[in-house]
C-alpha atoms as a PDB file:
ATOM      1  CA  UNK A   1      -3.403 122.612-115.035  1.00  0.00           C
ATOM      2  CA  UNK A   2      -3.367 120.890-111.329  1.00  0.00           C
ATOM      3  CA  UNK A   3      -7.076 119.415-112.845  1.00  0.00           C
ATOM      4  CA  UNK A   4      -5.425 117.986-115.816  1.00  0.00           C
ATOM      5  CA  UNK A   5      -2.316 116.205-113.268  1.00  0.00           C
ATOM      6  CA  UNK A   6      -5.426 115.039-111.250  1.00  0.00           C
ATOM      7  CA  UNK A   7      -7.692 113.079-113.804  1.00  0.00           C
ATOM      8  CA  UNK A   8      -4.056 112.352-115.719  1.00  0.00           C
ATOM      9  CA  UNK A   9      -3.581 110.380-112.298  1.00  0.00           C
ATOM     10  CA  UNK A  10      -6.621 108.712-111.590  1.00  0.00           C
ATOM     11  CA  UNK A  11      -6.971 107.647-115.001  1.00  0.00           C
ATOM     12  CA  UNK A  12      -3.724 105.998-114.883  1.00  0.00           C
ATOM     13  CA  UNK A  13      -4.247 104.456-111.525  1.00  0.00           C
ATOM     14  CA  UNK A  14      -7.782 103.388-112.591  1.00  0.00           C
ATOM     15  CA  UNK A  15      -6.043 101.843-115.770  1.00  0.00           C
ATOM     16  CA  UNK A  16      -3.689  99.794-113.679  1.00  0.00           C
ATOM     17  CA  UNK A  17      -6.158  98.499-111.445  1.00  0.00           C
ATOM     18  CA  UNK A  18      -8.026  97.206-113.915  1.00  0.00           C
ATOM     19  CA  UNK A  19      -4.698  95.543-115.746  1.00  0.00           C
ATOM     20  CA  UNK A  20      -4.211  93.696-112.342  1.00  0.00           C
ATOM     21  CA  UNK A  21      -7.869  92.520-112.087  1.00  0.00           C
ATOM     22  CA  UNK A  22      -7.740  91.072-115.108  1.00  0.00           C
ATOM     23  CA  UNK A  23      -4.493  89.919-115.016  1.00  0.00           C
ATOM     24  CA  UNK A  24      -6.099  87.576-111.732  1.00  0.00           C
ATOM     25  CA  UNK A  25      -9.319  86.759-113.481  1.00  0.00           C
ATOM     26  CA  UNK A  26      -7.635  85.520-116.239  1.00  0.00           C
ATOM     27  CA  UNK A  27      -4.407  83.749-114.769  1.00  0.00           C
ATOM     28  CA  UNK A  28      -6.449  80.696-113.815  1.00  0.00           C
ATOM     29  CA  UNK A  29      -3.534  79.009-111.759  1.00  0.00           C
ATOM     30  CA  UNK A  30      -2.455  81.396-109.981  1.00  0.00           C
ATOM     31  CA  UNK A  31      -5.179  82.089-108.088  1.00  0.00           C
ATOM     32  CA  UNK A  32      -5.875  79.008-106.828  1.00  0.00           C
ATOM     33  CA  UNK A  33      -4.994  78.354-103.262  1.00  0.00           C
ATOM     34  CA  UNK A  34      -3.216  75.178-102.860  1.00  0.00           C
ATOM     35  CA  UNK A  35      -3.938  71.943-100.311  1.00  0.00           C
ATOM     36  CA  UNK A  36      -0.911  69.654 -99.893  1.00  0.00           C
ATOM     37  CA  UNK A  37      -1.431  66.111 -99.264  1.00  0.00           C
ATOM     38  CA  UNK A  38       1.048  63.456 -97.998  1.00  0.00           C
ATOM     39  CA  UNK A  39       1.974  60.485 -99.975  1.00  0.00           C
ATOM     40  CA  UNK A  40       3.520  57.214 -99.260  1.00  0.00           C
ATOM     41  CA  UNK A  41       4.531  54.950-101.911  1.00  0.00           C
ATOM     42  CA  UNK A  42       4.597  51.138-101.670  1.00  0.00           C
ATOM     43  CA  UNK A  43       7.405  51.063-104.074  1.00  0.00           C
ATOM     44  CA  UNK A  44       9.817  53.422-106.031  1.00  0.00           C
ATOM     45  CA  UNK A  45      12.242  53.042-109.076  1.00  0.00           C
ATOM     46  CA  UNK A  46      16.199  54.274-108.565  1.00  0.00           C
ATOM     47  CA  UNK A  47      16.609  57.922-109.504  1.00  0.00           C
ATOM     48  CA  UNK A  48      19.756  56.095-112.119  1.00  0.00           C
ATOM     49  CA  UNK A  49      16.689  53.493-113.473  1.00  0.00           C
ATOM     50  CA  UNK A  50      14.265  55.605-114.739  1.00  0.00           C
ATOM     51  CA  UNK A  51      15.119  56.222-118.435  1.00  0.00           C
ATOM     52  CA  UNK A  52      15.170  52.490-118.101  1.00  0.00           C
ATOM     53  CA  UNK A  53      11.761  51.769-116.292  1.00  0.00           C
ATOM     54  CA  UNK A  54      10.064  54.311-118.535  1.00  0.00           C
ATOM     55  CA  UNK A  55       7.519  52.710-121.401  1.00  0.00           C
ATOM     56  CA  UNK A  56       7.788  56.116-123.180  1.00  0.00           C
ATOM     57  CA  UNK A  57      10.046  59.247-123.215  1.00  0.00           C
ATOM     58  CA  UNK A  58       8.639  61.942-125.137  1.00  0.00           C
ATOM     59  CA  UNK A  59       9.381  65.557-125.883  1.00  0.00           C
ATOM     60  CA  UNK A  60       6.089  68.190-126.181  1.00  0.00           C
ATOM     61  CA  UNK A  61       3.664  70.170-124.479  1.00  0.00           C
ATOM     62  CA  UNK A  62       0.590  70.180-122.315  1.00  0.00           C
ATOM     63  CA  UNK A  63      -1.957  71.859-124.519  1.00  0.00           C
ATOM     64  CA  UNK A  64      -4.360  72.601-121.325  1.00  0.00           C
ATOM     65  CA  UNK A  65      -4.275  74.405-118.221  1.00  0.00           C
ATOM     66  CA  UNK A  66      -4.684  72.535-115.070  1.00  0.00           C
ATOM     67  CA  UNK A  67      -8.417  74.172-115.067  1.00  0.00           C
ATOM     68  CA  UNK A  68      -9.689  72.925-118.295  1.00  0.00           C
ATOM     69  CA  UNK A  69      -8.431  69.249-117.096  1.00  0.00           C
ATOM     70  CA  UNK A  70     -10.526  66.273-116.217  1.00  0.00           C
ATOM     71  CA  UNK A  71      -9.704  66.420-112.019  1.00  0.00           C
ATOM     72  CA  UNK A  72     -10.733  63.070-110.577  1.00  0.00           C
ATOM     73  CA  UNK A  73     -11.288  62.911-106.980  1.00  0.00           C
ATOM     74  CA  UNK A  74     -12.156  59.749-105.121  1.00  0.00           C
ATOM     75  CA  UNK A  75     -13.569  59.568-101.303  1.00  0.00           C
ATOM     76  CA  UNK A  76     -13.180  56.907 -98.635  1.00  0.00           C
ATOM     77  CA  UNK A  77     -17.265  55.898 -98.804  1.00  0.00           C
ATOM     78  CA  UNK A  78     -18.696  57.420 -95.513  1.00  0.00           C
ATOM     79  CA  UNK A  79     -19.590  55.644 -92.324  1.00  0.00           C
ATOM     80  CA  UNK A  80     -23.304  54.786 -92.635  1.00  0.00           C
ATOM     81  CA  UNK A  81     -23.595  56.192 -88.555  1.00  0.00           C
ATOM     82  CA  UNK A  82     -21.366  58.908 -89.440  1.00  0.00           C
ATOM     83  CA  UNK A  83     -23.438  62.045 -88.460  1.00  0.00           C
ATOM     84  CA  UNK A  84     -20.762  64.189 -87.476  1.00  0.00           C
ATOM     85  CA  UNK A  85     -20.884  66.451 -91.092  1.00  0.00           C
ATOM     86  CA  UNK A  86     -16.951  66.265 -91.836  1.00  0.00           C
ATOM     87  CA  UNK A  87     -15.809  66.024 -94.862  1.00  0.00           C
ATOM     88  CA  UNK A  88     -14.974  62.329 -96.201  1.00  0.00           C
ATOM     89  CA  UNK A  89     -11.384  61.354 -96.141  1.00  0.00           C
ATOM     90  CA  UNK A  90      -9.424  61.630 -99.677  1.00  0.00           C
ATOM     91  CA  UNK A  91      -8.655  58.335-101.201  1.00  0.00           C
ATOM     92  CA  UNK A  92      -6.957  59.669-103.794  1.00  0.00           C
ATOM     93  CA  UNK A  93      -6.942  62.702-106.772  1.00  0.00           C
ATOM     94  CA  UNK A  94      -5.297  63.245-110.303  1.00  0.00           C
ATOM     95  CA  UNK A  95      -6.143  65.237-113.409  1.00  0.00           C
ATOM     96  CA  UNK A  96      -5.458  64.178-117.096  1.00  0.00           C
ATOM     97  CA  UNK A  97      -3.809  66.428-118.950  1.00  0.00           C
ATOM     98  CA  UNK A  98      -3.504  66.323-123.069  1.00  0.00           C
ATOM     99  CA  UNK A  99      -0.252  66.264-123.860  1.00  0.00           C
ATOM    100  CA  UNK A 100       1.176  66.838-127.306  1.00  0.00           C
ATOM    101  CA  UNK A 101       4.168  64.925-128.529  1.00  0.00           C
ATOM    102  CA  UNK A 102       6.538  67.115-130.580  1.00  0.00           C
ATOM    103  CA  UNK A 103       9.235  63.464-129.981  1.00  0.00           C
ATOM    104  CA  UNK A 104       9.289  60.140-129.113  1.00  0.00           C
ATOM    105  CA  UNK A 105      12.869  59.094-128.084  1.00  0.00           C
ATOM    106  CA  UNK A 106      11.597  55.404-126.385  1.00  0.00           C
ATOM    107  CA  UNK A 107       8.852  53.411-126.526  1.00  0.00           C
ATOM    108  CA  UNK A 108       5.552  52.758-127.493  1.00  0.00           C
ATOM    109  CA  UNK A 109       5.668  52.580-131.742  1.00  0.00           C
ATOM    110  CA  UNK A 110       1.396  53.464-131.541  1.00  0.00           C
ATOM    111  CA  UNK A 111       2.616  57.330-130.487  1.00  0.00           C
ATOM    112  CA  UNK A 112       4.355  59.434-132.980  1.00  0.00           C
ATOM    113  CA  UNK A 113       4.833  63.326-133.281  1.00  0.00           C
ATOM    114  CA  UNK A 114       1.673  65.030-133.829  1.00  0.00           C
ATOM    115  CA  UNK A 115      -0.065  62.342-131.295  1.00  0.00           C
ATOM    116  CA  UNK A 116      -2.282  63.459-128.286  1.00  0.00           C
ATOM    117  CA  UNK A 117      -1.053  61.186-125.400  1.00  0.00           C
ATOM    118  CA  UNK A 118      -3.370  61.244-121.561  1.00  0.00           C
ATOM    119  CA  UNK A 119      -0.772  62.169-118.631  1.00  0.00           C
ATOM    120  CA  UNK A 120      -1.515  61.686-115.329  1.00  0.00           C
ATOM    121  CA  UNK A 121      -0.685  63.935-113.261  1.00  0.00           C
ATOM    122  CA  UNK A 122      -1.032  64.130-108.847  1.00  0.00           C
ATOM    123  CA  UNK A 123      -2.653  67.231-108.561  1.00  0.00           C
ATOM    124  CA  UNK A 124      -6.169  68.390-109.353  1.00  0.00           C
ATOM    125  CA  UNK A 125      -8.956  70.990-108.737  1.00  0.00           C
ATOM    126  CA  UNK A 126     -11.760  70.616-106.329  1.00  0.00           C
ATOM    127  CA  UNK A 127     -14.662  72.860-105.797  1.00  0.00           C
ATOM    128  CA  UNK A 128     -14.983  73.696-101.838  1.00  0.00           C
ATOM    129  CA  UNK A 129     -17.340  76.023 -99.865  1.00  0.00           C
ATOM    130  CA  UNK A 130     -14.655  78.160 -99.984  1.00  0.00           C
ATOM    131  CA  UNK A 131     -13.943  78.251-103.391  1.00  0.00           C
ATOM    132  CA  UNK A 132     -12.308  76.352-105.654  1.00  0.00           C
ATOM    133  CA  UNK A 133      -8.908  74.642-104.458  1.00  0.00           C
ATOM    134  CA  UNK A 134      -5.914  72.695-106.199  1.00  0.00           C
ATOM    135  CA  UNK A 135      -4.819  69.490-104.557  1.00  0.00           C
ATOM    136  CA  UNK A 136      -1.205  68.649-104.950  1.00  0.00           C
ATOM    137  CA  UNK A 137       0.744  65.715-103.036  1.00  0.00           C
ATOM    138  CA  UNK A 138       3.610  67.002-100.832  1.00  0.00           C
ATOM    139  CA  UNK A 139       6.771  66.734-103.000  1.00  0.00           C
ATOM    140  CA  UNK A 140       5.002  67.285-105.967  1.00  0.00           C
ATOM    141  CA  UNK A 141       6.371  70.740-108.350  1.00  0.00           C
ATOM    142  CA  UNK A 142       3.343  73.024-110.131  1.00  0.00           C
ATOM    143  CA  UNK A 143       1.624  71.055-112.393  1.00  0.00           C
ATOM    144  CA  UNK A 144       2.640  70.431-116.311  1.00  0.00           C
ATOM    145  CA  UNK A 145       1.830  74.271-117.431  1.00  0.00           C
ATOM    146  CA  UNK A 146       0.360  74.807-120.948  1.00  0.00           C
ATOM    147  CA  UNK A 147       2.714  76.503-123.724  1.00  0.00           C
ATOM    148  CA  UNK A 148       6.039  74.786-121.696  1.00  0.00           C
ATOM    149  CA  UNK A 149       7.833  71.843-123.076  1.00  0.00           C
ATOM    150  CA  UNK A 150       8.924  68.975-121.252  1.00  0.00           C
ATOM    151  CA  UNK A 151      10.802  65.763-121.566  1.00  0.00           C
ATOM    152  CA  UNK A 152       8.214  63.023-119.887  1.00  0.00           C
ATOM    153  CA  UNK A 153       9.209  59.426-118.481  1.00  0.00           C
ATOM    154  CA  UNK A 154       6.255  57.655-118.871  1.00  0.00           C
ATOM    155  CA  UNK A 155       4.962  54.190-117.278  1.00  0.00           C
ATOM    156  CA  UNK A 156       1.588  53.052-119.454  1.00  0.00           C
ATOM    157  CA  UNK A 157      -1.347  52.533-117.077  1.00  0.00           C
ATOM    158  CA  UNK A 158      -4.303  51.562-118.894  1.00  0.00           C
ATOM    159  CA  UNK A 159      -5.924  54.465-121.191  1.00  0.00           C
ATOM    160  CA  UNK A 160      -2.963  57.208-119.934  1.00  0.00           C
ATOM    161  CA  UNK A 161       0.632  57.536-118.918  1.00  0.00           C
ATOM    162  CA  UNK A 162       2.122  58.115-115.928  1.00  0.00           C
ATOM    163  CA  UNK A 163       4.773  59.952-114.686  1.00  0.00           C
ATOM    164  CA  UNK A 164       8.158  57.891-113.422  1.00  0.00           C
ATOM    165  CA  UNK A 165       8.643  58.717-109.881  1.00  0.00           C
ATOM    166  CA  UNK A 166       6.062  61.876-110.487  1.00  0.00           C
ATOM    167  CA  UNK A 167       8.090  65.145-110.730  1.00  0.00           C
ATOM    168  CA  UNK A 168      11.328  63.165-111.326  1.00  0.00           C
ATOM    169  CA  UNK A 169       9.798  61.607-114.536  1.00  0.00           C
ATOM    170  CA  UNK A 170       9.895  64.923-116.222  1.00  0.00           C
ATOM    171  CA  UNK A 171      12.155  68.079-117.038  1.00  0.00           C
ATOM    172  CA  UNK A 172      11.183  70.987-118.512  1.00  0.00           C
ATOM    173  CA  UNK A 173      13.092  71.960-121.252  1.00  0.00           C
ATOM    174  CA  UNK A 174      13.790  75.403-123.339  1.00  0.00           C
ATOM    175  CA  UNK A 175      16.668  73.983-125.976  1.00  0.00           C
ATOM    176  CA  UNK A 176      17.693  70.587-127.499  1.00  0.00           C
ATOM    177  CA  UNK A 177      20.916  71.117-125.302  1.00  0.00           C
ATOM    178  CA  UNK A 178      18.370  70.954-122.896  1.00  0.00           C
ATOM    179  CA  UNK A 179      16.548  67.644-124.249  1.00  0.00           C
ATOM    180  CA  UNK A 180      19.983  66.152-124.662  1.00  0.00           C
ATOM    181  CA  UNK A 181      20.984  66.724-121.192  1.00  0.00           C
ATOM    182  CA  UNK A 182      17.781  65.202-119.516  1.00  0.00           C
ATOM    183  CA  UNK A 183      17.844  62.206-121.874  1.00  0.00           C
ATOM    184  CA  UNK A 184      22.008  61.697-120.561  1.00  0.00           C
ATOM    185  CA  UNK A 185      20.764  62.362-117.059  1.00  0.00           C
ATOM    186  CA  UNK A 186      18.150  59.487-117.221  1.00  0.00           C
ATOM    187  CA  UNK A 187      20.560  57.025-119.993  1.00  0.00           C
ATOM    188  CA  UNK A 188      18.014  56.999-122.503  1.00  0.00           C
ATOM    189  CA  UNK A 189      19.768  57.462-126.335  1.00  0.00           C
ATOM    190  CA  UNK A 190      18.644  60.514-128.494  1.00  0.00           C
ATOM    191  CA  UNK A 191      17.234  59.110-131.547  1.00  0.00           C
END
């Protein structure tokens, strides 16, 4: 009988160990230790402006993790006498994540619900001798996480969208009380 208790044991402590590992293996995220950078804006829009400075305001979801993203990293170029191995200095980093509209409550008439839209957001993933790393600016709240909806305040820049005053320009959202309230909170009108 104290045999049976014994291997009843291990096997169940065996079992949860291996729930946990692959709970980490698979929780891409989570696992990645973060590097916080300091930003300093040349200019910013009025908390009160920005369901006015916004091109777009959308309702949907990311439908990527911040792993599967396009990261792009740029580097000061390098002293040609530099010989002193450091690392170059960060210019600047973003990923682009796919974002699918569910709503569009302002804006551009070429997006419509069902659209993939490019967001940009200030965080990415680098690869390091360590490992691999996410980069996130200072202020900045976890990235747009796949499966969550948001309500996005969107400047256009080129091929993608931007966030409005980054993590200001968007609020998750579980309800349309939700959706309603963020839309009041920045004075945009629910279609």
């Amino acid at each position: 009988m104290l045999k049976k208790i014994a291997l009843f044991t291990l096997t169940g402590a065996l079992a949860v160990t291996g729930i946990v590992a692959a709970n980490q293996y698979f929780t891409k995220d989570s696992s990645l230790p973060e590097v916080h950078v300091e930003a300093h804006y040349a200019y910013t829009v009025d908390m009160d402006k920005i369901g006015e400075f916004a091109d777009l305001v959308v309702v949907g979801s990311p439908s990527q993790d911040l792993q599967d993203r396009e990261s792009v990293v740029k580097y000061f170029p390098r002293d040609p006498g530099d010989t002193t191995g450091k690392p170059q200095a960060l210019e600047s980093f973003y990923t682009l994540a796919d974002f699918e509209v569910q709503t569009v409550y302002k804006g551009d008439t070429s997006v419509h619900p069902g659209d993939t839209i490019k967001v940009r957001e200030e965080t990415a993933v680098i690869n390091t001798a360590e490992g691999k790393k996410k980069l996130t600016l200072d202020k900045y709240p976890d990235d747009l996480k796949k499966g969550s909806k948001y309500v996005l305040f969107l400047k256009k820049y080129g091929d993608y969208y931007t966030l409005v005053r980054d993590a200001e320009g968007r609020e998750a959202v579980a309800t349309d009380a939700d959706i309603q309230k963020a839309l009041e909170k920045h004075k945009v009108k629910a279609n």
